[in-house]
N, C-alpha and C. Protein backbone atom coordinates (compact mmCIF):
# COMPACT_ATOMS: atom_id res chain seq x y z
N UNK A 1 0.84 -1.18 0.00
CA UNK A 1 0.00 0.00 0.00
C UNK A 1 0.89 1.24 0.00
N UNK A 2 0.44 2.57 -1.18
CA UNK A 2 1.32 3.25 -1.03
C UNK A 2 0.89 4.44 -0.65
N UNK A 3 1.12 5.43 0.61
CA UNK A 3 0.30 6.27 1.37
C UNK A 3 0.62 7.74 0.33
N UNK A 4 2.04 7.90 0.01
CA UNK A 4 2.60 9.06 -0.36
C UNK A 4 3.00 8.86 -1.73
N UNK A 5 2.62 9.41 -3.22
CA UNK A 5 3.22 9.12 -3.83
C UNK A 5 4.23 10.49 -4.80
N UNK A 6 5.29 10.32 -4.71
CA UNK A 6 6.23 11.38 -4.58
C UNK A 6 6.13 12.10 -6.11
N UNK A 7 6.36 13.38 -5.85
CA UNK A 7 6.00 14.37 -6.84
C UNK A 7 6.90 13.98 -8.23
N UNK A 8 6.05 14.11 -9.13
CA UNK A 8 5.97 14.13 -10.68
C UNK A 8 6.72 15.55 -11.65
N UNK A 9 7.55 14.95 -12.59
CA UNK A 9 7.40 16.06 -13.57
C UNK A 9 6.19 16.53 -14.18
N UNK A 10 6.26 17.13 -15.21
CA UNK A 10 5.42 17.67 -16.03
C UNK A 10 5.59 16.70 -16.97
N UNK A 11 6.61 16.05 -17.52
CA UNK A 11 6.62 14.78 -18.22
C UNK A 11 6.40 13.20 -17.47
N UNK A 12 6.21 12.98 -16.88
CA UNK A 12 5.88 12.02 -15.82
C UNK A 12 4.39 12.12 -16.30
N UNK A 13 3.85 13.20 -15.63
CA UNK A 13 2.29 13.74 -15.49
C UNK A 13 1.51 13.28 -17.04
N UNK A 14 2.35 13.71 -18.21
CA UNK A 14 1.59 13.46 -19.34
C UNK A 14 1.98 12.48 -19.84
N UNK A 15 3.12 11.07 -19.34
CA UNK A 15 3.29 10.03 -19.76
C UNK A 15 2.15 9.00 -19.44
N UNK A 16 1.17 9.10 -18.32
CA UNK A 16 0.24 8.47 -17.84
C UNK A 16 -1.17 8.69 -18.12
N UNK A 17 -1.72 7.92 -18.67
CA UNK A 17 -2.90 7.94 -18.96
C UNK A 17 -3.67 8.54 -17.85
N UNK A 18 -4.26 8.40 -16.62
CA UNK A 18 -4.97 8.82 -15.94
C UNK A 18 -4.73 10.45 -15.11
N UNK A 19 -3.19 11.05 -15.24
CA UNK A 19 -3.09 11.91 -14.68
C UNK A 19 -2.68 13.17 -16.02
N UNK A 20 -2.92 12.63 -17.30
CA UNK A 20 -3.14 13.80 -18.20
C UNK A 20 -4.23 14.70 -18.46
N UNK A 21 -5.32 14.31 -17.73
CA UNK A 21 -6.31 15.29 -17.69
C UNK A 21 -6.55 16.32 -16.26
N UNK A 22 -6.08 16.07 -15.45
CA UNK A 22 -5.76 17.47 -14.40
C UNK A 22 -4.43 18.29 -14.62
N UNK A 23 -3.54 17.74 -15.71
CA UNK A 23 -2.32 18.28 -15.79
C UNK A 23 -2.68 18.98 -16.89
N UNK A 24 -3.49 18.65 -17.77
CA UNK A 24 -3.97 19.38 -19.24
C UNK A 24 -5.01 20.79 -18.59
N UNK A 25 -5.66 20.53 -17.63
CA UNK A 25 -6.76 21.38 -17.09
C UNK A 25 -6.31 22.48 -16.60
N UNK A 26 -5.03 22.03 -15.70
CA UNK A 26 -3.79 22.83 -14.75
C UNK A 26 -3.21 24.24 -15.98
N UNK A 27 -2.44 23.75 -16.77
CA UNK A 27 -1.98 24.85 -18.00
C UNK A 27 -2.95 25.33 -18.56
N UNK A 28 -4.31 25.05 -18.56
CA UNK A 28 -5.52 25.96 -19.31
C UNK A 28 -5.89 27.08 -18.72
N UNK A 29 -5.42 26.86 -16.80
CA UNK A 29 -6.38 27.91 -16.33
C UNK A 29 -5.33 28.93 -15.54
N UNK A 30 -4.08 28.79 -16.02
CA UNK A 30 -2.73 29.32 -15.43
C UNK A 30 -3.37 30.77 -15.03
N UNK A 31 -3.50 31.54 -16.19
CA UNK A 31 -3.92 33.10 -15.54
C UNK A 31 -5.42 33.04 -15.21
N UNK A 32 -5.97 32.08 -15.23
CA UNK A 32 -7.75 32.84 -14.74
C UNK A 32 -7.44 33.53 -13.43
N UNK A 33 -6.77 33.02 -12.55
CA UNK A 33 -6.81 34.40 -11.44
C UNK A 33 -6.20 35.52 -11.43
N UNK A 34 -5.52 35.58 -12.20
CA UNK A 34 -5.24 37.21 -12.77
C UNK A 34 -6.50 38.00 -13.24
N UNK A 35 -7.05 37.49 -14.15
CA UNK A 35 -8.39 37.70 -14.73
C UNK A 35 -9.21 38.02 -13.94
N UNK A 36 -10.03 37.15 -13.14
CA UNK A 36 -10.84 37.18 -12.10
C UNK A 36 -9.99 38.62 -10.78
N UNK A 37 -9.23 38.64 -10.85
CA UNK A 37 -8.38 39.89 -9.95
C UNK A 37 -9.07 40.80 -10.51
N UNK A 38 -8.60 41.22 -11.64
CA UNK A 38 -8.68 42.15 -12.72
C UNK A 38 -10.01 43.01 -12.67
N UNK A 39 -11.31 41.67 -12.91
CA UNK A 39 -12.69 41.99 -13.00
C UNK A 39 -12.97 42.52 -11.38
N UNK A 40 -12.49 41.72 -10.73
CA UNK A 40 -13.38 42.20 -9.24
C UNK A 40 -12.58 43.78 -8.48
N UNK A 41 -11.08 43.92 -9.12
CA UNK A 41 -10.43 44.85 -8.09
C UNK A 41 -11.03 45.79 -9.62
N UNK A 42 -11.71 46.22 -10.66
CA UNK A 42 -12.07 47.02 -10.91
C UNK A 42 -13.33 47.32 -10.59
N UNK A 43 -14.15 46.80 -10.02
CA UNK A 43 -15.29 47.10 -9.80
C UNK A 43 -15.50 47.35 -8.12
N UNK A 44 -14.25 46.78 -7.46
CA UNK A 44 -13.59 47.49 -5.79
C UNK A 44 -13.77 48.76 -5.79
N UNK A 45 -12.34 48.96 -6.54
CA UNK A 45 -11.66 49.96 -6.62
C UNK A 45 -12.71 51.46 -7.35
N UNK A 46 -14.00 50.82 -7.91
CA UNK A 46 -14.63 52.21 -8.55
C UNK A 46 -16.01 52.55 -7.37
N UNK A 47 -16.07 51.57 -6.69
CA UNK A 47 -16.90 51.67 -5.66
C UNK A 47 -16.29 52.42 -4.35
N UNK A 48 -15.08 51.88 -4.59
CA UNK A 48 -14.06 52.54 -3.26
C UNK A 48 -13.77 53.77 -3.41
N UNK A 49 -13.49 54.38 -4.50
CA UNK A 49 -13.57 56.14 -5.19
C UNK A 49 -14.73 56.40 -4.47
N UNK A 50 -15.94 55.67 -5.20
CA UNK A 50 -17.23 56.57 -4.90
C UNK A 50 -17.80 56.99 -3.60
N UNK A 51 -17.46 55.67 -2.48
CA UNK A 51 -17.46 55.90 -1.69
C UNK A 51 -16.64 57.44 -1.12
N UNK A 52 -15.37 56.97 -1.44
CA UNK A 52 -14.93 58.63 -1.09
C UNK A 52 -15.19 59.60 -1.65
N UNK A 53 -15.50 60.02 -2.35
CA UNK A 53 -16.18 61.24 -3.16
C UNK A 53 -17.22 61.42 -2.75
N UNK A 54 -18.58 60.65 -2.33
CA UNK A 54 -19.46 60.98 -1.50
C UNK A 54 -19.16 61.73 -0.09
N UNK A 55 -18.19 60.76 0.35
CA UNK A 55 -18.13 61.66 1.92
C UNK A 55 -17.51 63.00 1.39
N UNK A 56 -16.68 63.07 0.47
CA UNK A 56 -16.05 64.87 0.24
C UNK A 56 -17.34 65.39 -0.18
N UNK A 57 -18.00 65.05 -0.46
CA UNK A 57 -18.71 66.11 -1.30
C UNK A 57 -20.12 66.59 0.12
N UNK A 58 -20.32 65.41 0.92
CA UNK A 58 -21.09 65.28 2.00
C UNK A 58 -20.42 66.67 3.06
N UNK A 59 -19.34 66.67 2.83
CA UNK A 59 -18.10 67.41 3.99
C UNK A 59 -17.99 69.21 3.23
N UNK A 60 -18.24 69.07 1.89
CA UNK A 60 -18.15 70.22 1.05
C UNK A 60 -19.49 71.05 1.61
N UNK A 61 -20.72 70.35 1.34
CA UNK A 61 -22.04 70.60 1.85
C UNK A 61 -22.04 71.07 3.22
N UNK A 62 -21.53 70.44 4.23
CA UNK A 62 -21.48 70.73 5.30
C UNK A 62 -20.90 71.93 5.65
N UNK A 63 -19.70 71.90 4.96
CA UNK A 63 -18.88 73.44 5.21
C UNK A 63 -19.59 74.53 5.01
N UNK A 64 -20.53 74.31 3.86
CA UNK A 64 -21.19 75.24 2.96
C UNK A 64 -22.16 75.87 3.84
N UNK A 65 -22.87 75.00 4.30
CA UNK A 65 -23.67 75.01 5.73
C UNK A 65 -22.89 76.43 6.77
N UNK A 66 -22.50 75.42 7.30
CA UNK A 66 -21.36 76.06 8.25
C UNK A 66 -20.97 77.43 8.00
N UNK A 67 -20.51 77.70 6.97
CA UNK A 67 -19.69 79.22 6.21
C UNK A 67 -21.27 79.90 6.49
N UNK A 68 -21.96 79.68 5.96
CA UNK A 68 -23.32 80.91 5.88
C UNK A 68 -23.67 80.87 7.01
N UNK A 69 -24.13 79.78 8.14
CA UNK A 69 -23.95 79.80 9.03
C UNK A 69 -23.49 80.71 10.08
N UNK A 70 -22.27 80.84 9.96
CA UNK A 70 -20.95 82.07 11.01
C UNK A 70 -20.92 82.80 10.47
N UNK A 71 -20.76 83.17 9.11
CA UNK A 71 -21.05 84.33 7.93
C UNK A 71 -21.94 85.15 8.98
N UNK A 72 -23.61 84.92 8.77
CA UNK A 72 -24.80 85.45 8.80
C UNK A 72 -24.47 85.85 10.59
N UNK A 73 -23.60 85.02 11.08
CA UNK A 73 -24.07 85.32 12.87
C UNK A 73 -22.98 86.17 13.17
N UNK A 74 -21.64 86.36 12.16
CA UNK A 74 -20.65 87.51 12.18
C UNK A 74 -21.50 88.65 11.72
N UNK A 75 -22.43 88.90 10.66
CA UNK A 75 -22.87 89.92 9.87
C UNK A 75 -23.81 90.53 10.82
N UNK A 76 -24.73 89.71 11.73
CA UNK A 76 -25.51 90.37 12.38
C UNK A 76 -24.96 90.84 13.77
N UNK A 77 -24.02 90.98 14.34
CA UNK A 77 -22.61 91.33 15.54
C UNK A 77 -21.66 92.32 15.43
N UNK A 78 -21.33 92.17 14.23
CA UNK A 78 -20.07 93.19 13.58
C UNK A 78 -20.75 94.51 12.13
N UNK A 79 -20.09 94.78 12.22
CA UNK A 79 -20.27 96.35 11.09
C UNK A 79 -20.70 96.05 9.94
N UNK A 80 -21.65 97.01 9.25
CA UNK A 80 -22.08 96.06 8.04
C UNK A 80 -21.42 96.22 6.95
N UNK A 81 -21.06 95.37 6.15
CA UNK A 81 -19.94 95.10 5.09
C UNK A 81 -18.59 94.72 5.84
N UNK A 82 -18.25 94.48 6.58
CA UNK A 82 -17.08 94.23 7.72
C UNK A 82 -16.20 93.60 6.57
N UNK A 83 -14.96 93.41 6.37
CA UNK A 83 -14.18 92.18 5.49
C UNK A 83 -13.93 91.16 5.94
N UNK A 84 -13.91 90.92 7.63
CA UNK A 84 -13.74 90.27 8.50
C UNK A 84 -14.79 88.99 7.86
N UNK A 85 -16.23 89.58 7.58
CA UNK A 85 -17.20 88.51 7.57
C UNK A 85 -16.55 87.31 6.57
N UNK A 86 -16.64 87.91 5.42
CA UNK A 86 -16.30 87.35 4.30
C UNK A 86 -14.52 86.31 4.22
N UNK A 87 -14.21 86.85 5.15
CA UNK A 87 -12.51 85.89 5.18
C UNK A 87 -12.66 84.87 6.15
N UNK A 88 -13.75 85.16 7.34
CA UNK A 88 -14.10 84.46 8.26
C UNK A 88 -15.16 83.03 7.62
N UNK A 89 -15.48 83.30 6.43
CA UNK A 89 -16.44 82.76 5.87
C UNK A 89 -15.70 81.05 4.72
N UNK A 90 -14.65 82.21 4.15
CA UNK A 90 -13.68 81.37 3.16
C UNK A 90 -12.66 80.13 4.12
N UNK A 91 -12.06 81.08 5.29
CA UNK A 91 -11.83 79.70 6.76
C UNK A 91 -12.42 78.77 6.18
N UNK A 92 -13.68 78.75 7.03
CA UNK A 92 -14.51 77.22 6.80
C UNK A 92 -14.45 76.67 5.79
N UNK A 93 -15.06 77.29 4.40
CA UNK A 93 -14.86 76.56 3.26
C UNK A 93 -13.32 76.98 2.52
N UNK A 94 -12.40 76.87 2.21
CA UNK A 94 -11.20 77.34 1.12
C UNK A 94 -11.57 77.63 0.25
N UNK A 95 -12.39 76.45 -0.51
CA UNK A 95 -12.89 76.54 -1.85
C UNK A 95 -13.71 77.91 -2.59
N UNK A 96 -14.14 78.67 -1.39
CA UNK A 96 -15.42 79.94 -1.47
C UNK A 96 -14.34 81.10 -2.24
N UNK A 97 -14.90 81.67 -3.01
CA UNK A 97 -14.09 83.22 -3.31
C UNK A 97 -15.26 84.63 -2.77
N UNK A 98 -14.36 85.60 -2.54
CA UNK A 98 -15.28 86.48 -2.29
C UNK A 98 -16.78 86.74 -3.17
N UNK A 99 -16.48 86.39 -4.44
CA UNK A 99 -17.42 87.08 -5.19
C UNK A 99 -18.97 85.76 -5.20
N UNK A 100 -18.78 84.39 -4.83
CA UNK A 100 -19.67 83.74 -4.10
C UNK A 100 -20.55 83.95 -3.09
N UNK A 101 -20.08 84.76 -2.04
CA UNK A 101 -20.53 85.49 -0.92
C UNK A 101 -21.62 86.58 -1.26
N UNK A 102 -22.74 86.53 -0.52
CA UNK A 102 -23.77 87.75 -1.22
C UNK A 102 -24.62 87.94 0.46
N UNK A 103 -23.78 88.84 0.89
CA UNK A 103 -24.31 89.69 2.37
C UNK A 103 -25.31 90.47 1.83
N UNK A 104 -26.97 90.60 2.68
CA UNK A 104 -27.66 91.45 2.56
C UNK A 104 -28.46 91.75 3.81
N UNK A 105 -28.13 93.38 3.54
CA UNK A 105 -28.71 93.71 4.96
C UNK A 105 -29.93 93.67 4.90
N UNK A 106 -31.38 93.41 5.67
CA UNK A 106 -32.54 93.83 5.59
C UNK A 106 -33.14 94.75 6.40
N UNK A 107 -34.13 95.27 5.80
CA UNK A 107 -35.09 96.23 6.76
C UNK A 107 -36.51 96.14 5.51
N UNK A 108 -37.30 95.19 5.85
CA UNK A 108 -38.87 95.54 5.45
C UNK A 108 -39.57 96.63 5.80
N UNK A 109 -40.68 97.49 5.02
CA UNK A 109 -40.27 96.75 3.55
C UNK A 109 -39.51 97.83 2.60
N UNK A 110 -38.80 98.15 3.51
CA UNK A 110 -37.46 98.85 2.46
C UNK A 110 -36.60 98.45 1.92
N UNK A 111 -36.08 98.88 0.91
CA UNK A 111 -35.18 98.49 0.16
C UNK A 111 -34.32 97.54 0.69
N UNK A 112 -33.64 96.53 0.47
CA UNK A 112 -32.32 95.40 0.91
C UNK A 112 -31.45 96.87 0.75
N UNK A 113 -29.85 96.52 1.73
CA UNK A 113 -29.09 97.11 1.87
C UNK A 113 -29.45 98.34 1.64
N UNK A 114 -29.67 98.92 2.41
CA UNK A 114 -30.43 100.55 2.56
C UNK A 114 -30.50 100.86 3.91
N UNK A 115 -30.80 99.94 4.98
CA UNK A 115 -30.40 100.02 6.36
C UNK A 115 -29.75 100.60 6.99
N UNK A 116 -29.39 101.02 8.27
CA UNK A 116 -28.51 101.41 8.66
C UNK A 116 -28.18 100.09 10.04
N UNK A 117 -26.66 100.28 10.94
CA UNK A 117 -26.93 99.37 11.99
C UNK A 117 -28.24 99.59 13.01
N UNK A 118 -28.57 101.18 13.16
CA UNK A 118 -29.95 101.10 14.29
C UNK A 118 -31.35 101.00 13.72
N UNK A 119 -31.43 100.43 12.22
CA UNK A 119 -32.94 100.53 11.94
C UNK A 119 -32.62 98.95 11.13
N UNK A 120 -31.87 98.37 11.21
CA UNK A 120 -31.96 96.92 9.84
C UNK A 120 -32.37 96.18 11.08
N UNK A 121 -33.63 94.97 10.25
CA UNK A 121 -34.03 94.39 11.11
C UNK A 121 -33.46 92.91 10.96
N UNK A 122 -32.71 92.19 10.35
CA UNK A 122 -31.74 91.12 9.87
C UNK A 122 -30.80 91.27 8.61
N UNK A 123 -30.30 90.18 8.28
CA UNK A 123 -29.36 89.96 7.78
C UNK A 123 -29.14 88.78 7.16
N UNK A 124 -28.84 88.60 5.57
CA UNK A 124 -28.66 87.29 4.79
C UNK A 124 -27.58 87.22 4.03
N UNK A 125 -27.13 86.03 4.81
CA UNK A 125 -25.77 85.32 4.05
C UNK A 125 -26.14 84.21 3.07
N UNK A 126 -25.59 84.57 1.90
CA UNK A 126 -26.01 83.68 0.91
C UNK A 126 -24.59 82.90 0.05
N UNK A 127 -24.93 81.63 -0.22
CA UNK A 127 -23.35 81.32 -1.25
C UNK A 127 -23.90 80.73 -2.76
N UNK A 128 -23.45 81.30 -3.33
CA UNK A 128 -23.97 80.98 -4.94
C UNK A 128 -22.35 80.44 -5.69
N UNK A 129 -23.24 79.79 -6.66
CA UNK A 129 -22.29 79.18 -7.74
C UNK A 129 -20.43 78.34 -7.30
N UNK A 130 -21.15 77.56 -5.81
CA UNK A 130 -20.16 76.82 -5.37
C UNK A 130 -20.24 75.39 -6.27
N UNK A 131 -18.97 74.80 -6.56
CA UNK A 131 -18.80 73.64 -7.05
C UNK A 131 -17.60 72.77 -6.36
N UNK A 132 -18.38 71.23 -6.33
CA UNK A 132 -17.30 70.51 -5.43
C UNK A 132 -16.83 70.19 -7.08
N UNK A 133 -15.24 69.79 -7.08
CA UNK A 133 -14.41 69.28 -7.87
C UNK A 133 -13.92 67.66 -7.24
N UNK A 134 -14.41 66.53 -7.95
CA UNK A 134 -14.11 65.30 -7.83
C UNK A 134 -12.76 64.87 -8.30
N UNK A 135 -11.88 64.18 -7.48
CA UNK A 135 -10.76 63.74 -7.22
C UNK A 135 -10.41 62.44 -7.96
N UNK A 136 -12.21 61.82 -8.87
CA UNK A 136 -11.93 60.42 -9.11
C UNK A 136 -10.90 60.54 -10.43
N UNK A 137 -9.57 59.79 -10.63
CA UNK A 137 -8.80 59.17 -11.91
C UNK A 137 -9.71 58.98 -12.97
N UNK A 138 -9.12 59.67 -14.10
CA UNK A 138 -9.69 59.91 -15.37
C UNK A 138 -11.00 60.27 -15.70
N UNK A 139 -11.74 60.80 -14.61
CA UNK A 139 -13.33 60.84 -14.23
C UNK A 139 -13.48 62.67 -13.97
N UNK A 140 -12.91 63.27 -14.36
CA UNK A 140 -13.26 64.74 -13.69
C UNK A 140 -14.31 65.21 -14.02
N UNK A 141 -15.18 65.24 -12.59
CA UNK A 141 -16.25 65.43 -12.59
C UNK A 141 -16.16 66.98 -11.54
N UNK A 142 -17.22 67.67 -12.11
CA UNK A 142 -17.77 68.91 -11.19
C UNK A 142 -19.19 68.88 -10.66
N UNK A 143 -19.65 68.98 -9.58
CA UNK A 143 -20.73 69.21 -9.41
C UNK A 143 -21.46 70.30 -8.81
N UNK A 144 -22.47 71.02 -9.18
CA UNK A 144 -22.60 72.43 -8.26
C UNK A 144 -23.38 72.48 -7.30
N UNK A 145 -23.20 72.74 -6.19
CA UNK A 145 -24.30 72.77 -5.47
C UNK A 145 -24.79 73.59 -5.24
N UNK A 146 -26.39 73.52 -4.70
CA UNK A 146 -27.12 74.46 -4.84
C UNK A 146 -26.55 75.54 -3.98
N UNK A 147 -27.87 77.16 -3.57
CA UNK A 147 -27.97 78.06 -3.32
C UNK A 147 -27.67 77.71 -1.79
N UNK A 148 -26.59 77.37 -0.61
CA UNK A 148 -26.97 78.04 0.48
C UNK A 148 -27.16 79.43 1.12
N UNK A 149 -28.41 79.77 2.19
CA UNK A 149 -28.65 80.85 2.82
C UNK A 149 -28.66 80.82 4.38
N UNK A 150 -28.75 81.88 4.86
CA UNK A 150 -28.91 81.71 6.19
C UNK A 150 -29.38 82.92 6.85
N UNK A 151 -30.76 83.31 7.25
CA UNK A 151 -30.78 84.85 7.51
C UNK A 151 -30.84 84.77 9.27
N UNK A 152 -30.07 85.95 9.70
CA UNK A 152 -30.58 86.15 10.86
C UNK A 152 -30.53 87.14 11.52
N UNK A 153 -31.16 87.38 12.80
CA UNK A 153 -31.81 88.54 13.36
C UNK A 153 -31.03 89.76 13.55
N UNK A 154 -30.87 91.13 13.43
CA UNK A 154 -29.71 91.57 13.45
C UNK A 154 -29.70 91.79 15.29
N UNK A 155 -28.25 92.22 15.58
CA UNK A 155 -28.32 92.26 17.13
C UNK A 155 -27.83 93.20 17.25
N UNK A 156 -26.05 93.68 17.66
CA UNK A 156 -25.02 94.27 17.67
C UNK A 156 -24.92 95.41 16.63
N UNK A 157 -24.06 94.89 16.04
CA UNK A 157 -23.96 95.77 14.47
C UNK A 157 -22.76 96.72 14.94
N UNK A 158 -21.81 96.56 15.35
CA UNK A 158 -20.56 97.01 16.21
C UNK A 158 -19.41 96.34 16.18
N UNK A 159 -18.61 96.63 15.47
CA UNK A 159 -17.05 96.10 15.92
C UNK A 159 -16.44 96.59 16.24
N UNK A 160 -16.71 97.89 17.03
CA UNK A 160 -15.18 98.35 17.37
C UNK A 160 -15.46 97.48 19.17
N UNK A 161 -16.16 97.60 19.71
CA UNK A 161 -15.83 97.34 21.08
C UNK A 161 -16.24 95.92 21.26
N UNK A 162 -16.57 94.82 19.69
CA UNK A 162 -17.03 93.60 20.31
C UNK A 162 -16.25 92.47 19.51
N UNK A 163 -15.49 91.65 20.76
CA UNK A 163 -14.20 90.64 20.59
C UNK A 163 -14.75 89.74 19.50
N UNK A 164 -15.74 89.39 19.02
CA UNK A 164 -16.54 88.40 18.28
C UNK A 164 -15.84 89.20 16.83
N UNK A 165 -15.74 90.28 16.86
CA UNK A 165 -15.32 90.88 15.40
C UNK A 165 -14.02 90.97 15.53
N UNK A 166 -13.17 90.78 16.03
CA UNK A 166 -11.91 90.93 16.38
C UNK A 166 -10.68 90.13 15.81
């Protein structure tokens, strides 16, 4: 009885009738797992982008948020037209340029920006024509997102004596 039977050439293998058909099967399928790599790490790898590009673009939104956000609660605290607002604004997001930014003072139902600090009764921070820029390989994609706003109540309207504008 023979428990172990000791390894074969490749000519051995195809001298024998019974062991030429797993040795014939063996050289047919040499690269299928390259192949099979190939198919599945491209369809990984484009899911794995997307995944990240969602969260940036989730994080872009958020900022966007955020910027009008502190924008609108600097604008209604500090002096109106301040420059402070607007640099304080680009912080949060990088991506923002001044000319995105659209401060408006209110006072119903008078004119927008016509106010003064002791008669405006709020204040709207707005961001227009922001676009996230996608990072995916050979895919450059832009997307714009919409209009954020944010109005709020005016309070202050003072920077020389208040640290919040500072």
């Amino acid at each position: 009885m023979r428990l172990l039977r000791p390894a074969r050439q490749q000519s051995d293998c195809q001298a024998t009738g019974l062991a030429r058909l797993p040795c014939h099967r063996g050289r047919r399928q040499q690269g299928l797992a390259a192949v099979e790599f190939a198919l599945v790490a491209a369809l990984l790898f484009t899911l794995l982008f997307g995944v990240i590009e969602m969260g940036r673009l989730l994080w872009t939104w958020n900022a966007a948020v955020e910027a009008t956000r502190h924008g609108a609660r600097l604008a209604a605290v500090c002096d109106p037209h301040d420059s402070r607002i607007k640099s304080a604004m680009v912080q949060r997001l990088p991506a923002l340029t001044s000319s995105q930014i659209v401060i408006t003072y209110l006072n119903p139902p008078a004119a927008d920006n016509t106010c003064t600090p002791a008669d405006c009764k709020a204040v709207r921070v707005a961001l227009s024509g922001v676009t996230h820029q996608a990072l995916i390989p050979l895919a450059p994609l832009s997307l714009a997102l919409p209009s954020f706003a944010t109005t709020q109540r005016k309070e202050f309207m003072n920077s020389a004596s208040n640290e919040v504008c500072q």
